[in-house]
C-alpha atoms as a PDB file:
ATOM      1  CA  UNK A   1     117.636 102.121  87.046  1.00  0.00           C
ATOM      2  CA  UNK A   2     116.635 101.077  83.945  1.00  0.00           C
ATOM      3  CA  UNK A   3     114.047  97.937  82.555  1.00  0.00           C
ATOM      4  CA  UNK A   4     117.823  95.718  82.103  1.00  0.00           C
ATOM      5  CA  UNK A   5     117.849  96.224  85.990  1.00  0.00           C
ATOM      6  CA  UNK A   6     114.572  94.828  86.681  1.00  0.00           C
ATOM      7  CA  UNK A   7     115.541  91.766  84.111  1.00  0.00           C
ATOM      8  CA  UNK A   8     118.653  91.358  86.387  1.00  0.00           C
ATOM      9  CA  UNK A   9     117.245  91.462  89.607  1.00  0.00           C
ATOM     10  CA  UNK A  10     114.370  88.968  88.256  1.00  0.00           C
ATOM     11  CA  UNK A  11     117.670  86.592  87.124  1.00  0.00           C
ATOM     12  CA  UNK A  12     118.821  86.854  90.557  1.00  0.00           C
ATOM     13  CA  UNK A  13     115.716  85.638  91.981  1.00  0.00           C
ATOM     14  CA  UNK A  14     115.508  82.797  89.939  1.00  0.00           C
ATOM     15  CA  UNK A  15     119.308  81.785  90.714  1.00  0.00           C
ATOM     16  CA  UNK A  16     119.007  82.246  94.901  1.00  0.00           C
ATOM     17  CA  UNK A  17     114.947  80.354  94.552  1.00  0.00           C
ATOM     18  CA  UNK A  18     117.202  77.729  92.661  1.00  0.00           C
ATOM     19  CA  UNK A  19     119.616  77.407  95.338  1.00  0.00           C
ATOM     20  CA  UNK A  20     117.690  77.310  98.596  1.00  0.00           C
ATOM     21  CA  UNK A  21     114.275  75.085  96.814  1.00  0.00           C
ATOM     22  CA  UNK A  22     116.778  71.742  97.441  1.00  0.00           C
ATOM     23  CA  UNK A  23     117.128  72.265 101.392  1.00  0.00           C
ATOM     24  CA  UNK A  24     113.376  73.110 102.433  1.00  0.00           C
ATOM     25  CA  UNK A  25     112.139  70.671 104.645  1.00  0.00           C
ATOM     26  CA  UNK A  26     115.172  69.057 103.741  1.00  0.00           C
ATOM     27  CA  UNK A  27     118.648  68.153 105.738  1.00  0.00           C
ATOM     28  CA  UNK A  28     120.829  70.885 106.136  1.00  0.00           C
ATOM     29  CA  UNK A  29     123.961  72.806 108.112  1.00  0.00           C
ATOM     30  CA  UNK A  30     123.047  75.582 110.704  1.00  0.00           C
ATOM     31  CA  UNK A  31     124.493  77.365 113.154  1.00  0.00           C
ATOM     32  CA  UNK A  32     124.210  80.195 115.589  1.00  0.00           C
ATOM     33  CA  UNK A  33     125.611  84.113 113.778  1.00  0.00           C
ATOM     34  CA  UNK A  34     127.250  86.019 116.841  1.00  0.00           C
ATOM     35  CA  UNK A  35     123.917  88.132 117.260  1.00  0.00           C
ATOM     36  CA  UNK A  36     122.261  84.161 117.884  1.00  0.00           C
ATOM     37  CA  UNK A  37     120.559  84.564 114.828  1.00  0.00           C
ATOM     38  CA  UNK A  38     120.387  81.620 112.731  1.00  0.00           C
ATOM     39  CA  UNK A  39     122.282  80.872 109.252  1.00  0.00           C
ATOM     40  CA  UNK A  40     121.897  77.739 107.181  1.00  0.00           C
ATOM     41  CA  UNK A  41     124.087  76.578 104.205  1.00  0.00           C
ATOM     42  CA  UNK A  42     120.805  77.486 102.242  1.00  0.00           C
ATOM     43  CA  UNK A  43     121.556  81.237 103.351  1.00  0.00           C
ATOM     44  CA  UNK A  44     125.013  81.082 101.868  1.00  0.00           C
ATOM     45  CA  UNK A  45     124.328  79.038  98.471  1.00  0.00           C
ATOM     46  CA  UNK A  46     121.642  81.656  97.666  1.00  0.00           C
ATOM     47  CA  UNK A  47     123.816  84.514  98.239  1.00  0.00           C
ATOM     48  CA  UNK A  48     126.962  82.683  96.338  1.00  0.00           C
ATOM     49  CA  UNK A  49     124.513  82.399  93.571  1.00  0.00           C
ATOM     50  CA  UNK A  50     123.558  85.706  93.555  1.00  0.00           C
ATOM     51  CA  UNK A  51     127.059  87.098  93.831  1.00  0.00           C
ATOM     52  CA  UNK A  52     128.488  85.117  90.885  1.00  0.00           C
ATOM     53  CA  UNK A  53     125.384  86.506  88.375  1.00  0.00           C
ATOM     54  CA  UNK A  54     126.438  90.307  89.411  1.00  0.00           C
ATOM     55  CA  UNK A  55     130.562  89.983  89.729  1.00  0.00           C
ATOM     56  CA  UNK A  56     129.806  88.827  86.093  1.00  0.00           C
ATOM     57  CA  UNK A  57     127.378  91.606  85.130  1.00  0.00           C
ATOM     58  CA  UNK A  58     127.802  94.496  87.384  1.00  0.00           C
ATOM     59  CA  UNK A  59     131.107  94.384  88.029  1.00  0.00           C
ATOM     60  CA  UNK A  60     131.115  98.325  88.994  1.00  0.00           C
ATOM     61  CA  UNK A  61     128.066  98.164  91.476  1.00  0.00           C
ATOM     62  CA  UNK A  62     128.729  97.714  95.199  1.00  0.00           C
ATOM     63  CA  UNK A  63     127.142  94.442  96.605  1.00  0.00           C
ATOM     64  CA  UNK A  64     126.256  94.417 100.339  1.00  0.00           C
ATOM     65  CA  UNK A  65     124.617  90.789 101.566  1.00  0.00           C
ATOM     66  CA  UNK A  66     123.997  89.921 105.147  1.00  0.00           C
ATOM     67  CA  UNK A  67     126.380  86.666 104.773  1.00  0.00           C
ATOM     68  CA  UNK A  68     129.154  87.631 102.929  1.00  0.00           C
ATOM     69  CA  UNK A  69     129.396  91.209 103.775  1.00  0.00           C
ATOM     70  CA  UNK A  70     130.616  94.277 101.457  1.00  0.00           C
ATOM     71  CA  UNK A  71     132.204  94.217  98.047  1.00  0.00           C
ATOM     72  CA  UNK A  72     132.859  97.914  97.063  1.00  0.00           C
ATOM     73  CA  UNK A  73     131.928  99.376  94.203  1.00  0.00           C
ATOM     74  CA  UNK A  74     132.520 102.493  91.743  1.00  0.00           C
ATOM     75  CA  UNK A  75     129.009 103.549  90.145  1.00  0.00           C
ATOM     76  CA  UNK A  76     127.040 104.891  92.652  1.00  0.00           C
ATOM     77  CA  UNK A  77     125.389 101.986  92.812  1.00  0.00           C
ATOM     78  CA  UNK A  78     124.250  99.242  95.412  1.00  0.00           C
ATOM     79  CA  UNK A  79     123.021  95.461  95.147  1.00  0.00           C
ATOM     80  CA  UNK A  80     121.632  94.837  99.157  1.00  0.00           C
ATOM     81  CA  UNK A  81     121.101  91.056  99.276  1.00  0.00           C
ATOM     82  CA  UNK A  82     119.276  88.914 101.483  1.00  0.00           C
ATOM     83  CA  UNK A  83     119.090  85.686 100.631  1.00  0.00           C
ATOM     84  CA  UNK A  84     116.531  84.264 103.525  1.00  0.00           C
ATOM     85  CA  UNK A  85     114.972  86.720 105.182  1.00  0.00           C
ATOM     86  CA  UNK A  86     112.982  84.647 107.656  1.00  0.00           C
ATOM     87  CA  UNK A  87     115.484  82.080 108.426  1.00  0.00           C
ATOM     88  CA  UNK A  88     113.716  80.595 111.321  1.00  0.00           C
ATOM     89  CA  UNK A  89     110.825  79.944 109.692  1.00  0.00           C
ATOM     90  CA  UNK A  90     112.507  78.359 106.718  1.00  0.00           C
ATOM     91  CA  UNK A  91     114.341  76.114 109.412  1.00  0.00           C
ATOM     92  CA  UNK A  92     110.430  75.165 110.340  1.00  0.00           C
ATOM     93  CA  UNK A  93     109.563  74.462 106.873  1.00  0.00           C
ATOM     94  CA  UNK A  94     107.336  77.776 106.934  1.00  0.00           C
ATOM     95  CA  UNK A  95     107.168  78.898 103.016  1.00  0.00           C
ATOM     96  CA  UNK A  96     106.667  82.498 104.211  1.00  0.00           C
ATOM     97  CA  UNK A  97     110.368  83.670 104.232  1.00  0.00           C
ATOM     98  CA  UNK A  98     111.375  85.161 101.183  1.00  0.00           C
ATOM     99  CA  UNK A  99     114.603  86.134  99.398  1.00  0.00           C
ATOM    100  CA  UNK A 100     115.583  90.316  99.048  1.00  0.00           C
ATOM    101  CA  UNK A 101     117.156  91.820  96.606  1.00  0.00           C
ATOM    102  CA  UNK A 102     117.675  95.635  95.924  1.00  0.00           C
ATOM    103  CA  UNK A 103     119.205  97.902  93.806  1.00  0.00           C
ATOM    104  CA  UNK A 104     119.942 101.197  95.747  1.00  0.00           C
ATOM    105  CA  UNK A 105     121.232 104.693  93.796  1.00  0.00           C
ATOM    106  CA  UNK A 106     123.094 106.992  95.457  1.00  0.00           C
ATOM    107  CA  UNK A 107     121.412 105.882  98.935  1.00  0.00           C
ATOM    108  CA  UNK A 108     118.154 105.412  97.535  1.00  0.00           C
ATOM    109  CA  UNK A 109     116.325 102.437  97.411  1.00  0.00           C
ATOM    110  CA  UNK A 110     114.987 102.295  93.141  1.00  0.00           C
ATOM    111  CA  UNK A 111     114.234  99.064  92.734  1.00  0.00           C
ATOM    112  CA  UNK A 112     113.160  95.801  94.968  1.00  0.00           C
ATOM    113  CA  UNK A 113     112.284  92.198  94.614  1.00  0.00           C
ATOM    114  CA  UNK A 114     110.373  89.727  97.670  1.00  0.00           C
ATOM    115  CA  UNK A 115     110.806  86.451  96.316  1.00  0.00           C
ATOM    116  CA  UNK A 116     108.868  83.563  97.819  1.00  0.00           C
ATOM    117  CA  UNK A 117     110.499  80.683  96.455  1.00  0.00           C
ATOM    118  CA  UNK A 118     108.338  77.667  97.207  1.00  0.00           C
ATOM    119  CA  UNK A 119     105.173  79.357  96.767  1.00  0.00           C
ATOM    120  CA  UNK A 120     106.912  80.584  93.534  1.00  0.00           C
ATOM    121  CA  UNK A 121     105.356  84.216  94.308  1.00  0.00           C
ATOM    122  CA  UNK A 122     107.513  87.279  93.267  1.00  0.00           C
ATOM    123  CA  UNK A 123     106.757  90.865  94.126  1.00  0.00           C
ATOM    124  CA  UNK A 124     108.950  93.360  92.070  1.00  0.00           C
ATOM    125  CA  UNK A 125     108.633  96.975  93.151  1.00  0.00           C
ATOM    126  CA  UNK A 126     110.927  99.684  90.850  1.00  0.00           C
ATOM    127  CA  UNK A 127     110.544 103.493  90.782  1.00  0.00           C
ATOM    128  CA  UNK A 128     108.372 104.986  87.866  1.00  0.00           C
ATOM    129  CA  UNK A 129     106.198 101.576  87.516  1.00  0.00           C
ATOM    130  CA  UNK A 130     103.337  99.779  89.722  1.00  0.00           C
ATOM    131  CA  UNK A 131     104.387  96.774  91.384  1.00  0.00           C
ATOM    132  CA  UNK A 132     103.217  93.572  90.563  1.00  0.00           C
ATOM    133  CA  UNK A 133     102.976  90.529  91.815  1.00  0.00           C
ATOM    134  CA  UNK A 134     104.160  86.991  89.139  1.00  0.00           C
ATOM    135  CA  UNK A 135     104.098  89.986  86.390  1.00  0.00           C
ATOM    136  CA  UNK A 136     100.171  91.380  87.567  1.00  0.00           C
ATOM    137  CA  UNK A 137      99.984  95.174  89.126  1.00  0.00           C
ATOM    138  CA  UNK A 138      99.131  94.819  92.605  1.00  0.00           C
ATOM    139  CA  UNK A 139      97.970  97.872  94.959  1.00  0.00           C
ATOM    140  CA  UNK A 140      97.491  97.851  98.572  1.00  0.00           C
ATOM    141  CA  UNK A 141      94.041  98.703  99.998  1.00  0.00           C
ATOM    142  CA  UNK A 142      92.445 101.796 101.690  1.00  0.00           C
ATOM    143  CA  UNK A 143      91.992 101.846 105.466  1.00  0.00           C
ATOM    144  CA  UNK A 144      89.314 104.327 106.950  1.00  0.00           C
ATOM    145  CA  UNK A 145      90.640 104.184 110.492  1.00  0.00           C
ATOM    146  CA  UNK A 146      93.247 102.703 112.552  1.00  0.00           C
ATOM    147  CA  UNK A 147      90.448 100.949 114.465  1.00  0.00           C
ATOM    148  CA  UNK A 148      89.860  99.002 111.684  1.00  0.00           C
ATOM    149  CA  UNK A 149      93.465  98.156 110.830  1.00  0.00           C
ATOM    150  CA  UNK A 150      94.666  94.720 110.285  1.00  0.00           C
ATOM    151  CA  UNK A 151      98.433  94.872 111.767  1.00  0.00           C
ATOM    152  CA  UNK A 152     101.702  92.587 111.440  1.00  0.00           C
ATOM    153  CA  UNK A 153     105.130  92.648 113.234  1.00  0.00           C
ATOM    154  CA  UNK A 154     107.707  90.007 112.881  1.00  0.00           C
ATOM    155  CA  UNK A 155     107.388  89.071 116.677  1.00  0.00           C
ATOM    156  CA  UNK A 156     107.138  90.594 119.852  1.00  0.00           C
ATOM    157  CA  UNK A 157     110.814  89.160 120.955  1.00  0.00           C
ATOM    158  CA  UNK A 158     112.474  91.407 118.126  1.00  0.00           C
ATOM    159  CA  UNK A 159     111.243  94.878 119.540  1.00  0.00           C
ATOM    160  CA  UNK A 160     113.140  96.657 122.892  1.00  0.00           C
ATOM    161  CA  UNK A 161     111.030  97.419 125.940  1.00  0.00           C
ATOM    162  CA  UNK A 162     111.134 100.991 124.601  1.00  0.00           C
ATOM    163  CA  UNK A 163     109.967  99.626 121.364  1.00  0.00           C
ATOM    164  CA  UNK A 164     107.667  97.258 122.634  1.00  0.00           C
ATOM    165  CA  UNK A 165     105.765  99.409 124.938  1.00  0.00           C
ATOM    166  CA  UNK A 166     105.181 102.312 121.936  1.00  0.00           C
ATOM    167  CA  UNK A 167     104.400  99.613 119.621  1.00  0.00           C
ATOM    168  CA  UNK A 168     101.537  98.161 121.821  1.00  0.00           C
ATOM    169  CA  UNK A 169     100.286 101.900 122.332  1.00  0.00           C
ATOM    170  CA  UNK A 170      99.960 101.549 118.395  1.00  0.00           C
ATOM    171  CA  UNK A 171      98.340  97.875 118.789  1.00  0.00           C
ATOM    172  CA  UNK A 172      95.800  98.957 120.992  1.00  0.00           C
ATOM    173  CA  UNK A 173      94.212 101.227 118.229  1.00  0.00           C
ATOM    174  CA  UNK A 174      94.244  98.600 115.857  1.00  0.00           C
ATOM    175  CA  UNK A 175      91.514  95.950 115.171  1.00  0.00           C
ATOM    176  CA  UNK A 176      93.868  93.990 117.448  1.00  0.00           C
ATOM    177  CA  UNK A 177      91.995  90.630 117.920  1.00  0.00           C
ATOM    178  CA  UNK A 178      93.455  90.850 113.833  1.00  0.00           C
ATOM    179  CA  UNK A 179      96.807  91.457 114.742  1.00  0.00           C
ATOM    180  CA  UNK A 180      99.382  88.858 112.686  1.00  0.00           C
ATOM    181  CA  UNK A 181     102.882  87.748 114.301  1.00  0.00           C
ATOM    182  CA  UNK A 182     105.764  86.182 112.325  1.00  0.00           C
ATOM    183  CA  UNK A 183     105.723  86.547 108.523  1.00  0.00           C
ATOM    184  CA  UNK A 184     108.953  88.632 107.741  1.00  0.00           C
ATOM    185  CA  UNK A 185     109.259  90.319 104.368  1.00  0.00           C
ATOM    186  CA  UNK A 186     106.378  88.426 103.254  1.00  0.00           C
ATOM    187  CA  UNK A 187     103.612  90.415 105.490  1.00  0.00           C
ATOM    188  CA  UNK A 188     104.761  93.462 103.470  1.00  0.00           C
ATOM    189  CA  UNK A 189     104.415  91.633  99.918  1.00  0.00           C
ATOM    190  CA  UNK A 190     100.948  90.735 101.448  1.00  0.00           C
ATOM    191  CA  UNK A 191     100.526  94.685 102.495  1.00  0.00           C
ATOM    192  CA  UNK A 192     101.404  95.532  98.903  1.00  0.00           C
ATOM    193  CA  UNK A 193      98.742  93.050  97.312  1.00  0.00           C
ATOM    194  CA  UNK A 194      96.443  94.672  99.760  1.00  0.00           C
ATOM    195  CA  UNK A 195      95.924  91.787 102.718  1.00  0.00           C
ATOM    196  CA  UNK A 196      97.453  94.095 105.868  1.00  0.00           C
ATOM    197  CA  UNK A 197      97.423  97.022 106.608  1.00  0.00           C
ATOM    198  CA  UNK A 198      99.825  98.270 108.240  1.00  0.00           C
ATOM    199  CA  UNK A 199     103.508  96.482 109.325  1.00  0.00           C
ATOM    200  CA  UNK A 200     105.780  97.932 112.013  1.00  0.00           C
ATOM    201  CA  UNK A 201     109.089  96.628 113.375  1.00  0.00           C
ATOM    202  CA  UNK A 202     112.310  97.935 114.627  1.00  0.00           C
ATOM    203  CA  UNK A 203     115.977  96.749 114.886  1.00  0.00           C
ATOM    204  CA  UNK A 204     116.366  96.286 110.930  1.00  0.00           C
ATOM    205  CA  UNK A 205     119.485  96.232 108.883  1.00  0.00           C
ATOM    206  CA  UNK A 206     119.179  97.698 105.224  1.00  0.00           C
ATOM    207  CA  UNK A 207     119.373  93.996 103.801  1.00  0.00           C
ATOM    208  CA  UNK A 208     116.014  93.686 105.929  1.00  0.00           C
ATOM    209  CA  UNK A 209     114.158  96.791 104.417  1.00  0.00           C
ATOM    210  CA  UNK A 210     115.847  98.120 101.320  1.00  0.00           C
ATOM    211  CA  UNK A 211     113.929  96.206  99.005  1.00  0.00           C
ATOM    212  CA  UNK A 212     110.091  96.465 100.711  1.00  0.00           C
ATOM    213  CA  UNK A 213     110.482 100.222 100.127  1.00  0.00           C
ATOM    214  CA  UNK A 214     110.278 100.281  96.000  1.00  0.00           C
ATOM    215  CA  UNK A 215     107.756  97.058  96.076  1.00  0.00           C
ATOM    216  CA  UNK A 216     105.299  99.355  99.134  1.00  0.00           C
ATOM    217  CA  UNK A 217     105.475 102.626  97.117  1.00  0.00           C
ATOM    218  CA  UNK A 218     104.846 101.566  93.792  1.00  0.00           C
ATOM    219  CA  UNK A 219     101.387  99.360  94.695  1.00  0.00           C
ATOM    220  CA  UNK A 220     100.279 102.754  96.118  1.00  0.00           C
ATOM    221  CA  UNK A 221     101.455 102.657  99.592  1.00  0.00           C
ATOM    222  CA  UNK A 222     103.957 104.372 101.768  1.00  0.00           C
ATOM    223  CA  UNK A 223     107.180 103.389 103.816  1.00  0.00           C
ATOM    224  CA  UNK A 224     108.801 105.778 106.682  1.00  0.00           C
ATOM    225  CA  UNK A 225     111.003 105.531 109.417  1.00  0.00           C
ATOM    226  CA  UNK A 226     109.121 106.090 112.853  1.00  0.00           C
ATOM    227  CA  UNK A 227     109.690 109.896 112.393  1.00  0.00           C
ATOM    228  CA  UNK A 228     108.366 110.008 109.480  1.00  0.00           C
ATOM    229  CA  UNK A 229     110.976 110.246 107.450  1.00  0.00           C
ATOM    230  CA  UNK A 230     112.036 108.071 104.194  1.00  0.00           C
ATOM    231  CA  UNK A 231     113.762 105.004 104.332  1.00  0.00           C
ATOM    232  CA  UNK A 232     117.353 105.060 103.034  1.00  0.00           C
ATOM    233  CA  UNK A 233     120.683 103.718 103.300  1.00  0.00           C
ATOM    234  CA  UNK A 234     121.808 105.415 106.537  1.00  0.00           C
ATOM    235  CA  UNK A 235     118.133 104.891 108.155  1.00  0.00           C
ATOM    236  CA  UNK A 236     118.436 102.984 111.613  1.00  0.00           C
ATOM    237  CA  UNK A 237     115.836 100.417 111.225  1.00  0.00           C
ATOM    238  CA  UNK A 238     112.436 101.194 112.879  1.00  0.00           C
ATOM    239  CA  UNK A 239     110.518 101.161 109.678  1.00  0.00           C
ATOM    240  CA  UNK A 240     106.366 101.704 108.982  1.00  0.00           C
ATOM    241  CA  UNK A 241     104.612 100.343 105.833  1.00  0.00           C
ATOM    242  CA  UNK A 242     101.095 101.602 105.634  1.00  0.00           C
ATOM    243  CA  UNK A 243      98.846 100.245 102.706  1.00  0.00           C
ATOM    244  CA  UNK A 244      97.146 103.749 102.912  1.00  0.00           C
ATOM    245  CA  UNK A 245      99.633 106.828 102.964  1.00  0.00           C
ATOM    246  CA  UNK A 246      96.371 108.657 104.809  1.00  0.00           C
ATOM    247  CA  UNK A 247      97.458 106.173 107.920  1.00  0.00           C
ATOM    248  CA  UNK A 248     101.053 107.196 108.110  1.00  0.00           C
ATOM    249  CA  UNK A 249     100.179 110.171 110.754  1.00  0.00           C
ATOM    250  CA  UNK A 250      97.749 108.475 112.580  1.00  0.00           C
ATOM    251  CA  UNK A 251     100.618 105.557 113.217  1.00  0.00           C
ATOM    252  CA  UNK A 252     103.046 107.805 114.347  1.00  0.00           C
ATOM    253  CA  UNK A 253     100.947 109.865 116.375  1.00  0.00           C
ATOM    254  CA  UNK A 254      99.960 106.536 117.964  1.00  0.00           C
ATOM    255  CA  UNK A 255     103.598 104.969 118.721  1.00  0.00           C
ATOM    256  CA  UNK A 256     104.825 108.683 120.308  1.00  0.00           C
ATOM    257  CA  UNK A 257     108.129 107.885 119.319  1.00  0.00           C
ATOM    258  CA  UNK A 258     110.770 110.588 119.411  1.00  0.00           C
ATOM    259  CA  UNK A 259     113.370 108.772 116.706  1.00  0.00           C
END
């Protein structure tokens, strides 16, 4: 990974922000994805765009996107695209979805972008510098206790019973009456600038994840699976972000989770 990488990924920001800006709270095509997840012809123009920019400049690198699927590669290399993560609340003309784009080495997630294209906020997280946030160094913020954590989870509806129940064990040792629902990638760009605390959710594909992990660690905070363990390629999707790495064992002594 290398500064040309972060210059690229910044490029491919600016083309999938250029593509979906025209539909917001404008007309557009939807329908249902077999999981009844929603896709919108926003979705597909920003991954198109993004698609074109690296088949022209990375033609070696693998390129996995949640609309158009896999393109293999030969470097070692992965691009993991999502071009609207938080479809349904770009659908409601709620400018707190955000577009993801990774770079992943060898498994490993190096180098991540949250773009928040109406707002016109970018977060850009890439191993061996701090994040920042429209070109600024952001960090996340200390947290004394888990009493007095503020905590966000995309929604209630996307967690299991299983889930559910462990993650409302967790809940119930937060400062709960501050506990934030909805939000998507963007309540970890807000962890990273130091807003939340702590975000927990299950069920996510790598598009979903792969590029919070470089943006979390490098404003001085910490991303795990529910074991504990590092988030990577072949992870299953129940992912912690803690602003505060001291949190990470209180949180998973709290959700008593045997992943």
């Amino acid at each position: 990974m290398t500064p040309a990488d972060i210059a690229l990924a910044n490029r491919l920001a600016d083309a999938a922000g250029n593509a979906i800006r025209p539909f917001f709270r404008s007309t557009f095509d939807h329908e249902a994805k077999p999981d009844a997840s929603p896709v919108t012809e926003a979705d597909r123009a920003a991954e198109a765009a993004v698609r074109r920019i690296l088949d022209a400049e990375a033609p070696r690198d693998a390129i996995v996107g949640e609309e158009f699927g896999e393109k293999p590669g030969s470097s070692g290399r992965s691009w993991i695209i999502d071009p609207i993560d938080g479809t349904v609340s770009f659908m409601a003309g709620r400018p707190i979805f955000g577009t993801l784009i990774a770079l992943l080495e060898d498994g490993w997630p190096v180098l991540g972008v949250i773009d928040q294209c109406i707002n016109r906020e970018r977060w850009v997280g890439a191993t061996g510098y701090p994040t920042t946030m429209n070109g600024d160094p952001v960090t996340s913020r200390s947290c004394a206790s888990l009493s007095q954590a503020a905590l966000a989870t995309s929604g209630p509806q996307y967690f299991s019973q299983h889930d559910g129940d462990h993650f409302m064990a967790l809940a119930a040792k937060t400062a709960h009456k501050r506990m934030l629902f909805g939000g998507d990638c963007y309540n970890y760009a807000l962890l990273a600038s130091g807003h939340i605390d702590i975000v927990v959710e299950a069920g996510l594909k790598l598009h979903d994840f792969a590029a919070l992990v470089p943006v979390i660690i490098g404003s001085g905070g910490m991303m795990s699976d529910w074991s504990g363990e590092p988030l990577h390629a072949a992870s299953g999707g129940h992912v912690i972000a803690v602003g505060d790495p001291a949190r990470l064992e209180d949180v998973l002594e709290a959700l008593q989770c045997q992943h």
